[in-house]
Protein backbone atom coordinates (compact mmCIF):
# COMPACT_ATOMS: atom_id res chain seq x y z
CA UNK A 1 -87.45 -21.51 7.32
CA UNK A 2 -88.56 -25.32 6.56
CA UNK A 3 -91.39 -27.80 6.98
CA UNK A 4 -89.86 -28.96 9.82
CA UNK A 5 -88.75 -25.45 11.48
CA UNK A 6 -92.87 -24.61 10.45
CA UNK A 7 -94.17 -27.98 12.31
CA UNK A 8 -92.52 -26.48 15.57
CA UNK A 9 -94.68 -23.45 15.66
CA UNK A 10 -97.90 -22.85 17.85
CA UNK A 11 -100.67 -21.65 15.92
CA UNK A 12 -100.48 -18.07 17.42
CA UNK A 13 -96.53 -18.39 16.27
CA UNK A 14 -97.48 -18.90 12.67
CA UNK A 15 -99.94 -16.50 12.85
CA UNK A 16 -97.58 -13.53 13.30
CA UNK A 17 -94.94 -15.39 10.92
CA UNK A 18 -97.51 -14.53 8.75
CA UNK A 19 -98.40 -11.57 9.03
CA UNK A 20 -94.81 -10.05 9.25
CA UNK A 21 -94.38 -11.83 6.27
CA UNK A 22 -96.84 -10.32 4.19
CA UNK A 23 -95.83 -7.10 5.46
CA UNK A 24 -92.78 -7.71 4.33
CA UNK A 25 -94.07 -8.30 0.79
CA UNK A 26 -96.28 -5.65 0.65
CA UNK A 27 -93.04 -3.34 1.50
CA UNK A 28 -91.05 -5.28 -0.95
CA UNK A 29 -93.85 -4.76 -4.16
CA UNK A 30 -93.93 -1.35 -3.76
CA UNK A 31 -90.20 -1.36 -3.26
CA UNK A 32 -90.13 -2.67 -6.90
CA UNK A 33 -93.04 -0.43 -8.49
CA UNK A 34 -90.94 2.41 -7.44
CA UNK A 35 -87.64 0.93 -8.91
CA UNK A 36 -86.59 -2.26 -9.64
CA UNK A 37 -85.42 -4.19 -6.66
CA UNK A 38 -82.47 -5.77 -6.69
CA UNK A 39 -83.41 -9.15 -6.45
CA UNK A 40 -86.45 -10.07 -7.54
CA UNK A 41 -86.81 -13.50 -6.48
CA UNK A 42 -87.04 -12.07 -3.23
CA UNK A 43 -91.09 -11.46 -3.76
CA UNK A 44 -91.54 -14.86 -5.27
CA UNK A 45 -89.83 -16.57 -2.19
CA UNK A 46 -91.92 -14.46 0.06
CA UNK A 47 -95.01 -15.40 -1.66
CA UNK A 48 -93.82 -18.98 -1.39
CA UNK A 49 -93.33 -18.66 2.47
CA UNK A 50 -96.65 -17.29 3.10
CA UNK A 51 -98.06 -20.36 1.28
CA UNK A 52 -96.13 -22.77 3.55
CA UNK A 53 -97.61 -20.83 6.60
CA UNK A 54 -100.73 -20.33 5.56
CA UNK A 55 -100.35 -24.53 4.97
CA UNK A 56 -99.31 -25.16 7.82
CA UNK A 57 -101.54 -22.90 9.64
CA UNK A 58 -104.80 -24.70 8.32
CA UNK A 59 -103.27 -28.33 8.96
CA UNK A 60 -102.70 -26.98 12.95
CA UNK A 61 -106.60 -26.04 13.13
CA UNK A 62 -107.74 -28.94 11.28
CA UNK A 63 -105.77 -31.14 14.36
CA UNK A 64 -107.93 -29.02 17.01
């Protein structure tokens, strides 16, 4: 998903974004303690994508 896609979002939108999303890398970390996954870069880009909502999560409340 990008910026833009994220600007679209109501706040309660990016809220559960966000938490699916770390859900999703809390599944995928112990995914790869238990055996190597087989891409990697797949945690860093979901750690990267709960950064950009978390972003712009704050930047909507700031506005209100």
């Amino acid at each position: 998903m990008k910026k833009e896609d994220l600007k679209g979002l109501s706040a309660d939108d990016l809220r559960n974004e966000l938490n699916a999303e770390k859900d999703r890398l809390l599944k995928l970390k112990f995914a790869h303690a238990v055996s190597p996954v087989e891409n990697p870069m797949r945690i860093r880009e979901s750690r990267k994508r709960i950064a950009r909502l978390n972003t712009e999560l704050t930047v909507k409340s700031r506005q209100a």
